[in-house]
PDB file of N, CA and C in Angstrom:
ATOM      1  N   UNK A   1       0.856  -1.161   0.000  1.00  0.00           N
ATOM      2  CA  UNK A   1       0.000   0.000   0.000  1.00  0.00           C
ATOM      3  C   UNK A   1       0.908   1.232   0.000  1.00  0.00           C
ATOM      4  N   UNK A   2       0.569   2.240  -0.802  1.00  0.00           N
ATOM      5  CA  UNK A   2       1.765   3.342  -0.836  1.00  0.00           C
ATOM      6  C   UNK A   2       0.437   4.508  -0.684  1.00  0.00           C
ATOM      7  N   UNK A   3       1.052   5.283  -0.234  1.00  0.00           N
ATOM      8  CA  UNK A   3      -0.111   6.874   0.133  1.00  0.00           C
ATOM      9  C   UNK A   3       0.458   7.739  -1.345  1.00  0.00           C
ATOM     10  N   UNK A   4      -0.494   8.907  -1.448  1.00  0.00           N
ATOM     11  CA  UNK A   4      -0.226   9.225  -3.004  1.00  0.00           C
ATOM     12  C   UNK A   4       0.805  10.485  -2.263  1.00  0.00           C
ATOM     13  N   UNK A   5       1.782  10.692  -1.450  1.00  0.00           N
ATOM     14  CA  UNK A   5       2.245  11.766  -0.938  1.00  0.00           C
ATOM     15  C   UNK A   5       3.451  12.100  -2.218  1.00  0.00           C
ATOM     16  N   UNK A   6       4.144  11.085  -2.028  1.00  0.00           N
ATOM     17  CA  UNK A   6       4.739  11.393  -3.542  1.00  0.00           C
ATOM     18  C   UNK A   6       4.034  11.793  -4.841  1.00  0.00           C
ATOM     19  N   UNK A   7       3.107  10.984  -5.382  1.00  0.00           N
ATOM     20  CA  UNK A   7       2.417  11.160  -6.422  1.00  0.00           C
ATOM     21  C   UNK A   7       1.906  13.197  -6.586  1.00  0.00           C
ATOM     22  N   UNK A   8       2.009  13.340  -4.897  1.00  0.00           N
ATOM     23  CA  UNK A   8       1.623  15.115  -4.839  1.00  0.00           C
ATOM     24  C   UNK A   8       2.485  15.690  -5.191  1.00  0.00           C
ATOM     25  N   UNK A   9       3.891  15.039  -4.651  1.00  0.00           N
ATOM     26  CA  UNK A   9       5.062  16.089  -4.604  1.00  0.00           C
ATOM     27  C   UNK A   9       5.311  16.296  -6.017  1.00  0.00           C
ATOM     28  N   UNK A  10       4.959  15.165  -6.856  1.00  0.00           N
ATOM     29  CA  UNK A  10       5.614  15.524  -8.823  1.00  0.00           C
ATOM     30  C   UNK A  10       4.513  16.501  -8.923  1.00  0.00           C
ATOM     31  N   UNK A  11       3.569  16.101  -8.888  1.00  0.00           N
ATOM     32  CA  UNK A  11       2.237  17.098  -9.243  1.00  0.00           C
ATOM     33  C   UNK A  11       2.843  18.834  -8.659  1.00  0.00           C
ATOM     34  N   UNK A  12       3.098  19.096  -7.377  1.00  0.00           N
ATOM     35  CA  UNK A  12       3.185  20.222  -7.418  1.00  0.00           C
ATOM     36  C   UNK A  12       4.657  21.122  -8.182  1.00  0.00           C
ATOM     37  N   UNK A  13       5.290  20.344  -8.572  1.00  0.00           N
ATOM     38  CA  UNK A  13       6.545  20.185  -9.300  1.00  0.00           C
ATOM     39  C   UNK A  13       6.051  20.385 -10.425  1.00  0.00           C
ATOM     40  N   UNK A  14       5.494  19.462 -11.031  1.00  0.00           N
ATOM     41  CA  UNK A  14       5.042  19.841 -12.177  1.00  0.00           C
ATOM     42  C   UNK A  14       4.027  21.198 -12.445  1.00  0.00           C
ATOM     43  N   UNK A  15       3.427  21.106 -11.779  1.00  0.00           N
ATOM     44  CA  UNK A  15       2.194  22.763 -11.538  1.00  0.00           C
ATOM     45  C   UNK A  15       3.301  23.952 -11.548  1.00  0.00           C
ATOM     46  N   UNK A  16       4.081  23.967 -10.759  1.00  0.00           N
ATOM     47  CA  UNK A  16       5.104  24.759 -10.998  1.00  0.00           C
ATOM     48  C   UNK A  16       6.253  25.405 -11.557  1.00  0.00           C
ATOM     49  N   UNK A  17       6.363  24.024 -12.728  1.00  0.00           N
ATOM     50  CA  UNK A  17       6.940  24.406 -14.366  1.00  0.00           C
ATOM     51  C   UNK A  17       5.989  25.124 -14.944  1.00  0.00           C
ATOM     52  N   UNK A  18       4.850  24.658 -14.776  1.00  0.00           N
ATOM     53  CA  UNK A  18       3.971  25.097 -15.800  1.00  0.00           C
ATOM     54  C   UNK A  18       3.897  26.568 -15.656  1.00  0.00           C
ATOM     55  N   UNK A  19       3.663  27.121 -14.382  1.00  0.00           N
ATOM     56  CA  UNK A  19       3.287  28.290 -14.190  1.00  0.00           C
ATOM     57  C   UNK A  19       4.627  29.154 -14.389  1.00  0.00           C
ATOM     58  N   UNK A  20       5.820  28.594 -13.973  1.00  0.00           N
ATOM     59  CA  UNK A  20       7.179  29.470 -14.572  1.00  0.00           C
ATOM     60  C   UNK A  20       7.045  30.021 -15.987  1.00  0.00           C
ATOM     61  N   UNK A  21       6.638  28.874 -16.579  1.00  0.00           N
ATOM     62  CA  UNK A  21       6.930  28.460 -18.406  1.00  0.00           C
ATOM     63  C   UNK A  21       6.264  29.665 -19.115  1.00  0.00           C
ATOM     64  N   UNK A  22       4.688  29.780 -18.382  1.00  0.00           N
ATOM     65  CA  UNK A  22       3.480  30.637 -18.786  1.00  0.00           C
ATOM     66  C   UNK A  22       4.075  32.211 -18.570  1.00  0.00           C
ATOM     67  N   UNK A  23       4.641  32.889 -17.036  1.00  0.00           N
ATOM     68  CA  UNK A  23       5.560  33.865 -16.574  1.00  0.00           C
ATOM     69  C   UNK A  23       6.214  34.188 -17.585  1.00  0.00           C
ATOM     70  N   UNK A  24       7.640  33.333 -17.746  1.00  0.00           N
ATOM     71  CA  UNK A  24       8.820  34.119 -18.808  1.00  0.00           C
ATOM     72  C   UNK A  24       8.372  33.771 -19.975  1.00  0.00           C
ATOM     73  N   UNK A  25       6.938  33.516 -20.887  1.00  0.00           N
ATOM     74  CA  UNK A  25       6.438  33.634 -21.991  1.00  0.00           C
ATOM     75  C   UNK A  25       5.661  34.577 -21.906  1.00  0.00           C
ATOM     76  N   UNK A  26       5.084  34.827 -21.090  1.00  0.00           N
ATOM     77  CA  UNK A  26       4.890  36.440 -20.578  1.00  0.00           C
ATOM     78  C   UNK A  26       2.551  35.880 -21.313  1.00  0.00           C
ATOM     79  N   UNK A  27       2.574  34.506 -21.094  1.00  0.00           N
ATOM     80  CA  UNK A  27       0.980  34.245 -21.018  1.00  0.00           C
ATOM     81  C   UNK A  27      -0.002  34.969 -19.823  1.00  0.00           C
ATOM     82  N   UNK A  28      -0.908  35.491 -20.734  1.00  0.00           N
ATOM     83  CA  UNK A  28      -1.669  36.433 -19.651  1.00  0.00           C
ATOM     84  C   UNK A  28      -3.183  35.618 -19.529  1.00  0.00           C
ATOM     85  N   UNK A  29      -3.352  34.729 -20.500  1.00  0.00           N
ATOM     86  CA  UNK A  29      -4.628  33.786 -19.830  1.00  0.00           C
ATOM     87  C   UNK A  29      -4.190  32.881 -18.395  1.00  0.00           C
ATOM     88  N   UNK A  30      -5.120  32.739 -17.696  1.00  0.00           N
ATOM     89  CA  UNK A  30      -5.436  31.773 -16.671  1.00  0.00           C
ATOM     90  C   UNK A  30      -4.549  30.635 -16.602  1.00  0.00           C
ATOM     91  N   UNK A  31      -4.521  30.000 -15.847  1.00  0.00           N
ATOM     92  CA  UNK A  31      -3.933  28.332 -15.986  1.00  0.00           C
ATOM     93  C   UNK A  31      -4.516  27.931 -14.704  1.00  0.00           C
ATOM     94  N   UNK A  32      -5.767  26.663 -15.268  1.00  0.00           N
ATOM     95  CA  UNK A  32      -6.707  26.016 -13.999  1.00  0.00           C
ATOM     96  C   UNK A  32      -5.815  24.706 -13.744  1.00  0.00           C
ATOM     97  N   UNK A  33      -5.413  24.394 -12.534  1.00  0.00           N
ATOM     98  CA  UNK A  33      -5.270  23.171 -12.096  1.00  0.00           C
ATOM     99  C   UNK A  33      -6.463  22.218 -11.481  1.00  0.00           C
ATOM    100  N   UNK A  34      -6.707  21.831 -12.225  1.00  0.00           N
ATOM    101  CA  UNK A  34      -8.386  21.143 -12.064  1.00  0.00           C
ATOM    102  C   UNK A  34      -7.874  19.643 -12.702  1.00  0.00           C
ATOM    103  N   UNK A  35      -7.320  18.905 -12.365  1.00  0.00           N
ATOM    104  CA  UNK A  35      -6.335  17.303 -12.566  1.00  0.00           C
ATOM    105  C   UNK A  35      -7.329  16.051 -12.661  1.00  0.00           C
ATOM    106  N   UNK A  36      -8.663  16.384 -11.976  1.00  0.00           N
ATOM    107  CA  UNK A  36      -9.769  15.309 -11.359  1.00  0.00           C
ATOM    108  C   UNK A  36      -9.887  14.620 -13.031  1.00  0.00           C
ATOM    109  N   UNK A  37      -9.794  13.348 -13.209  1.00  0.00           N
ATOM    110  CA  UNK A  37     -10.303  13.030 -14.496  1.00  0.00           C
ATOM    111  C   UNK A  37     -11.738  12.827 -14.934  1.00  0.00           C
ATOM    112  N   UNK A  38     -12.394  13.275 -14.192  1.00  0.00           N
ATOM    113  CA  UNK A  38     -13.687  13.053 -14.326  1.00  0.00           C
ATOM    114  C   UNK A  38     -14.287  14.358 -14.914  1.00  0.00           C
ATOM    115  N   UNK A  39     -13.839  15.629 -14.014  1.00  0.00           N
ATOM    116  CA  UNK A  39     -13.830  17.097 -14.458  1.00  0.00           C
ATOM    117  C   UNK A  39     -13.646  17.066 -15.630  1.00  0.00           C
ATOM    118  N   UNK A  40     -12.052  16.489 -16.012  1.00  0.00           N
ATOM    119  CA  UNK A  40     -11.735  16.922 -17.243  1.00  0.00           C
ATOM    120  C   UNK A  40     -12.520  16.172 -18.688  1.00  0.00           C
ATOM    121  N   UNK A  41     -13.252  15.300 -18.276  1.00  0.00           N
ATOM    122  CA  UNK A  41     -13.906  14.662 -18.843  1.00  0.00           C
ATOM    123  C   UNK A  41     -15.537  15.173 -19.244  1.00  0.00           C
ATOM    124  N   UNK A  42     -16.055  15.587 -18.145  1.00  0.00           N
ATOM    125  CA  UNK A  42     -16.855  16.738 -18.010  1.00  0.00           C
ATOM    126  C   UNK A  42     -16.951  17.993 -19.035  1.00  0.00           C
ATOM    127  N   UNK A  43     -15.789  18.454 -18.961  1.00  0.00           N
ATOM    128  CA  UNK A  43     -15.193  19.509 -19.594  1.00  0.00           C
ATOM    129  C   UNK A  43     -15.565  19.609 -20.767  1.00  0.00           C
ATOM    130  N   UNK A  44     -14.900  18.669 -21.197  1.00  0.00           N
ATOM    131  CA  UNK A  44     -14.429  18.387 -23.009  1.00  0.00           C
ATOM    132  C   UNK A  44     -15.472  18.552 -23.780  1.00  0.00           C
ATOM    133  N   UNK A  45     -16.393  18.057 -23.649  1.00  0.00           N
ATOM    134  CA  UNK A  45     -18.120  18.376 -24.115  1.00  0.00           C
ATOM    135  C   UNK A  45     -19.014  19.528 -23.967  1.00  0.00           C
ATOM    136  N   UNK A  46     -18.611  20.096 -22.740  1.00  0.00           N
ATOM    137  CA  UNK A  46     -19.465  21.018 -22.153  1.00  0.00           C
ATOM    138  C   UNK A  46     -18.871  22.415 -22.614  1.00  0.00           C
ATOM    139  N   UNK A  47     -17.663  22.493 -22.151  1.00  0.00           N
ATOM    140  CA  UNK A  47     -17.276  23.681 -22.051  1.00  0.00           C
ATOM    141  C   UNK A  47     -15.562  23.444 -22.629  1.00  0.00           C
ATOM    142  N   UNK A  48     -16.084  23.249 -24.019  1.00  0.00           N
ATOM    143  CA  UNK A  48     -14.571  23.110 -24.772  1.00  0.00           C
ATOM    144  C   UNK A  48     -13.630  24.336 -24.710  1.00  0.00           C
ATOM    145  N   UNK A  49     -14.129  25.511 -24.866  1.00  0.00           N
ATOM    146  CA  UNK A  49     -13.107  26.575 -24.766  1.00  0.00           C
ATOM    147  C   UNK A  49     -12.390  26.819 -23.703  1.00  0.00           C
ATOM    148  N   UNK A  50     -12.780  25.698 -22.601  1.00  0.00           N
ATOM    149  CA  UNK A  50     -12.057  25.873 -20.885  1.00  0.00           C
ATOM    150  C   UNK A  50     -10.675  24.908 -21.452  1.00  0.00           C
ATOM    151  N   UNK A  51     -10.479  24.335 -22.017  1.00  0.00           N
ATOM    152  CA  UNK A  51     -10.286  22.929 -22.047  1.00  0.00           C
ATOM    153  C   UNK A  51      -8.441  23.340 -22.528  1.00  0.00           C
ATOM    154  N   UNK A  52      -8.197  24.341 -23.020  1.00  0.00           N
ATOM    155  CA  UNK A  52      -6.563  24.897 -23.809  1.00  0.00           C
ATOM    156  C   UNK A  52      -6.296  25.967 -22.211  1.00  0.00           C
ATOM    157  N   UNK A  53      -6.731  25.860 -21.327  1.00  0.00           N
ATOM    158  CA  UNK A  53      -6.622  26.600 -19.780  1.00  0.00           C
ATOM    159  C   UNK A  53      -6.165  25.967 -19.324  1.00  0.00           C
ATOM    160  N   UNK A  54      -6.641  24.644 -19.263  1.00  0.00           N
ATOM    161  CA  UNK A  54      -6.304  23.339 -17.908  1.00  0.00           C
ATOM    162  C   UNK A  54      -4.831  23.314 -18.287  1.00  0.00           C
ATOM    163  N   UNK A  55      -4.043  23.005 -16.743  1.00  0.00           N
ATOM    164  CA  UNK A  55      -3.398  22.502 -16.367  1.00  0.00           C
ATOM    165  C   UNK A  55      -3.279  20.636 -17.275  1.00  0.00           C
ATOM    166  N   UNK A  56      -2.374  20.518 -17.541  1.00  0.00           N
ATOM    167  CA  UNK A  56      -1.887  18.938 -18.148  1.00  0.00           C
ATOM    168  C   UNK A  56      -1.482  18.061 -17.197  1.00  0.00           C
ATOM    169  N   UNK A  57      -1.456  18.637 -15.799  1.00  0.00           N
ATOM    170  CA  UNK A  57      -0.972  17.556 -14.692  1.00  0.00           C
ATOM    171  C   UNK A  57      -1.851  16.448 -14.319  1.00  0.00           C
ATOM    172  N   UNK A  58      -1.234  15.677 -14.295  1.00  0.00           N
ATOM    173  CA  UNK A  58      -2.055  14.091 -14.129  1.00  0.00           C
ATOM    174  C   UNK A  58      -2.228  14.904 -12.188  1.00  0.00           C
ATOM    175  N   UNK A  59      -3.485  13.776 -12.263  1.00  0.00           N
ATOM    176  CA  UNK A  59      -4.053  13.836 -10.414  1.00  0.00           C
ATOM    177  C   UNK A  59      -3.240  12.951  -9.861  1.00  0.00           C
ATOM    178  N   UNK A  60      -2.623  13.099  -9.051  1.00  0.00           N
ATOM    179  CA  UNK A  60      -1.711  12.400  -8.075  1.00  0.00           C
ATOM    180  C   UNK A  60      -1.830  10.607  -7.981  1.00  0.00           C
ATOM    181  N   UNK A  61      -3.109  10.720  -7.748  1.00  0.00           N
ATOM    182  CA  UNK A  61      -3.134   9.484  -7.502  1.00  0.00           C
ATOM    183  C   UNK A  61      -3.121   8.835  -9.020  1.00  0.00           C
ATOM    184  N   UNK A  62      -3.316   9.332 -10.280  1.00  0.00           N
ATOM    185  CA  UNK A  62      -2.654   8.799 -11.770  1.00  0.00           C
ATOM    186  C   UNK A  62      -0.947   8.555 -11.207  1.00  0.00           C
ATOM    187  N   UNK A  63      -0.306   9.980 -11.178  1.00  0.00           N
ATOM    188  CA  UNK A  63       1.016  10.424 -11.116  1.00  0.00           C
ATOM    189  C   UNK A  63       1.577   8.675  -9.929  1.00  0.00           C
ATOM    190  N   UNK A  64       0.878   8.177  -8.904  1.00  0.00           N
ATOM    191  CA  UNK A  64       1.644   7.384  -8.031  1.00  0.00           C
ATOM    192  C   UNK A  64       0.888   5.841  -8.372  1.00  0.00           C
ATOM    193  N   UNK A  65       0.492   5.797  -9.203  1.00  0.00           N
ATOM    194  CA  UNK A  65       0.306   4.690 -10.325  1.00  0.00           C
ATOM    195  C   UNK A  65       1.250   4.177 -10.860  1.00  0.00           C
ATOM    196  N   UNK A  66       1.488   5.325 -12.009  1.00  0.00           N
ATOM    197  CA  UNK A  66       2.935   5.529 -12.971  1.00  0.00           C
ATOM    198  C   UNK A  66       4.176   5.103 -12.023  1.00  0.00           C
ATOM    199  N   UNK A  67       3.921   5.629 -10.962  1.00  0.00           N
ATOM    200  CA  UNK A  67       5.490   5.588 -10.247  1.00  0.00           C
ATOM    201  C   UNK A  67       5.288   4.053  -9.848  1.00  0.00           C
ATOM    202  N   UNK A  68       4.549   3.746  -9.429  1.00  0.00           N
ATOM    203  CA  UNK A  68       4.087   2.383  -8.770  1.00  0.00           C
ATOM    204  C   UNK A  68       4.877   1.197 -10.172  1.00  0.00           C
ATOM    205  N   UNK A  69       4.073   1.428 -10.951  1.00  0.00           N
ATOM    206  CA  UNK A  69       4.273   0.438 -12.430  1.00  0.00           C
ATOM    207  C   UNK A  69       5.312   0.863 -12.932  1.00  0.00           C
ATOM    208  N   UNK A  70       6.206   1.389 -12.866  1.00  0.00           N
ATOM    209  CA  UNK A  70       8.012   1.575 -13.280  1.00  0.00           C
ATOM    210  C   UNK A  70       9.072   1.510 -12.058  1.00  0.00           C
ATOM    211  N   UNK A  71       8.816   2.511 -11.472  1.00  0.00           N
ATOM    212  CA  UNK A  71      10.198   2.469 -10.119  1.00  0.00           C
ATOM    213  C   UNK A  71       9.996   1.468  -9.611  1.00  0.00           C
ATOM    214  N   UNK A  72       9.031   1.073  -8.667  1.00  0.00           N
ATOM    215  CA  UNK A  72       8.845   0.037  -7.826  1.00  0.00           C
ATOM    216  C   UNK A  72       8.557  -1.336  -8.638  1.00  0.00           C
ATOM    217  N   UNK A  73       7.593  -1.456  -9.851  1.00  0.00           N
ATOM    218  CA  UNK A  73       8.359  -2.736 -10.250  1.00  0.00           C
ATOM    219  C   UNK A  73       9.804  -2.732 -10.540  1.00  0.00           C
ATOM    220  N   UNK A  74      10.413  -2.100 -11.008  1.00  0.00           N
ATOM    221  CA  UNK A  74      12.483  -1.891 -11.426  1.00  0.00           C
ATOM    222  C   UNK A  74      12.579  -2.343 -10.397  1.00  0.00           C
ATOM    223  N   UNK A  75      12.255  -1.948  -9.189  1.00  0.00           N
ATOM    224  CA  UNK A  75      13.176  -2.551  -7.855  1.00  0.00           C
ATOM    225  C   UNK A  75      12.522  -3.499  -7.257  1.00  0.00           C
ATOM    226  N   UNK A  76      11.507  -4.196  -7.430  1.00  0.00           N
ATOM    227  CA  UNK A  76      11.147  -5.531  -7.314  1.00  0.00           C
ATOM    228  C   UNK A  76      11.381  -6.799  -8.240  1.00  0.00           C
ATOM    229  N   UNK A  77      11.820  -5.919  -9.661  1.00  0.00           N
ATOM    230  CA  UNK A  77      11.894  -6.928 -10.561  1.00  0.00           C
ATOM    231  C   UNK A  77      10.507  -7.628 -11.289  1.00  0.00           C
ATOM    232  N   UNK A  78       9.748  -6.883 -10.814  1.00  0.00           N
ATOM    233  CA  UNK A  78       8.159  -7.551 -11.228  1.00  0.00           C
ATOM    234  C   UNK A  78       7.472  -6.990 -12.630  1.00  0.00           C
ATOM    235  N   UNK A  79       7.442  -7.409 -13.755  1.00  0.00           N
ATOM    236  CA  UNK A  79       6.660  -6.795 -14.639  1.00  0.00           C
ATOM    237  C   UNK A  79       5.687  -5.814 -14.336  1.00  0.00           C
ATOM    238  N   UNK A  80       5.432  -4.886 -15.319  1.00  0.00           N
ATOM    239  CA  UNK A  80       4.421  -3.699 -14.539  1.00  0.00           C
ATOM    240  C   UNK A  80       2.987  -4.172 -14.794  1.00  0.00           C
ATOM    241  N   UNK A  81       2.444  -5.331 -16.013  1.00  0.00           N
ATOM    242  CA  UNK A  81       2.258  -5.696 -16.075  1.00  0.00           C
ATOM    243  C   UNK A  81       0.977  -6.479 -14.876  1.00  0.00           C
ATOM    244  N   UNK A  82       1.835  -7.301 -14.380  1.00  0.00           N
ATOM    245  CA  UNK A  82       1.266  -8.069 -12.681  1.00  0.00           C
ATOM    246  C   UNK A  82       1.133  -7.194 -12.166  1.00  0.00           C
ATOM    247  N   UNK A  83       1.395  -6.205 -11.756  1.00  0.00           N
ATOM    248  CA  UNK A  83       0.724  -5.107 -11.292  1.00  0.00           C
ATOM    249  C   UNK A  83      -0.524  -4.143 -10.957  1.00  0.00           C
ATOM    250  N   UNK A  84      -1.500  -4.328  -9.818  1.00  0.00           N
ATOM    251  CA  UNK A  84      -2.565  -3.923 -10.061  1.00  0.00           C
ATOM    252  C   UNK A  84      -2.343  -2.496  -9.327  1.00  0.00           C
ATOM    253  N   UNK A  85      -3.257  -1.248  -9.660  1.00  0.00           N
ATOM    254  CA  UNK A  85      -3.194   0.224  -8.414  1.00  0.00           C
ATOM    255  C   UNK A  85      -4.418   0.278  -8.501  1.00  0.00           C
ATOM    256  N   UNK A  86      -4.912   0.546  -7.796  1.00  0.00           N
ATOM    257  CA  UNK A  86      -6.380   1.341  -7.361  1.00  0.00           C
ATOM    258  C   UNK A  86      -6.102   2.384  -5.868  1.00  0.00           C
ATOM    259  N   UNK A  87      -6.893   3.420  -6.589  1.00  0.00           N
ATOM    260  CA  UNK A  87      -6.467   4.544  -5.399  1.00  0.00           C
ATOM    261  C   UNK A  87      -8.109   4.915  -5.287  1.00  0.00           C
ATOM    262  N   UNK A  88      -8.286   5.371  -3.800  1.00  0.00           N
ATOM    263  CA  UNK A  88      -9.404   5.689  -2.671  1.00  0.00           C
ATOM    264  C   UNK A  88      -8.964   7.171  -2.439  1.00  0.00           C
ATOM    265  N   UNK A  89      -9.618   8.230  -2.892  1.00  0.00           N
ATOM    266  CA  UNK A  89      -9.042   9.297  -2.467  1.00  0.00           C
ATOM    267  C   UNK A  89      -9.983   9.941  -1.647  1.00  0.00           C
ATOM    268  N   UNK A  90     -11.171   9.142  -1.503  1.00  0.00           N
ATOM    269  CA  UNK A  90     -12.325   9.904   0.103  1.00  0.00           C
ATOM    270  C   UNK A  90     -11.910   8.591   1.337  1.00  0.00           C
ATOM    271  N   UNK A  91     -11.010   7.667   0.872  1.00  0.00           N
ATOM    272  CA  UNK A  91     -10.970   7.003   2.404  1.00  0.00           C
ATOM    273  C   UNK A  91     -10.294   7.476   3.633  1.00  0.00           C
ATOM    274  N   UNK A  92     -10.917   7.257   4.852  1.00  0.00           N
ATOM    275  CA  UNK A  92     -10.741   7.819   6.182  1.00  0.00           C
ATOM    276  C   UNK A  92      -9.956   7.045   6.696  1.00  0.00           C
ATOM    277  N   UNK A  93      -9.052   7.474   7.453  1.00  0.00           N
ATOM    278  CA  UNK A  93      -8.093   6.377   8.613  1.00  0.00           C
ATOM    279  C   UNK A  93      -8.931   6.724   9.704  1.00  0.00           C
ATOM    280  N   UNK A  94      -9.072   5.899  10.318  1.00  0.00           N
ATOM    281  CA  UNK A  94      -9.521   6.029  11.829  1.00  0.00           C
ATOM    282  C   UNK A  94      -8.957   5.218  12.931  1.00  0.00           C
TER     283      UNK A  94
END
């Protein structure tokens, strides 16, 4: 079981190229970080002209998938393959 804490840290890494990139190109539209794939899915139909705004960052819990199915199989040796992820992002510890 891995928590998506990493999967955040690329995400805000990445959010933060983006917004440099937009700065010294001197972009004066918006840039939404809205990552949820469901939103963006939402989106695409509804409200296509939002859609060249969004942010390109995968949602964390995509982003610690990816990491899951390359780094950690490499260092298990396990095809990525055999590999299953499913991420819970309303579950509670108690």
């Amino acid at each position: 079981m891995y928590k998506t804490g990493t999967g955040t840290d690329v995400c805000l890494t990445e959010i933060v190229s983006q917004l440099n990139e937009r700065i010294e190109n001197k972009v004066d539209t918006p840039l939404y970080i809205l990552a949820c794939p469901a939103w963006v899915k939402y989106a695409e139909p509804v409200l296509p002209f939002f859609i060249p705004l969004l942010s390109t960052v995968k949602f964390t819990s995509q982003i610690t998938g990816v990491l899951i199915k390359t780094l950690v199989a490499d260092q298990l040796g396990v095809k990525p393959a055999e590999i299953f992820s499913c991420a819970c992002n309303s579950l509670v510890w108690q």
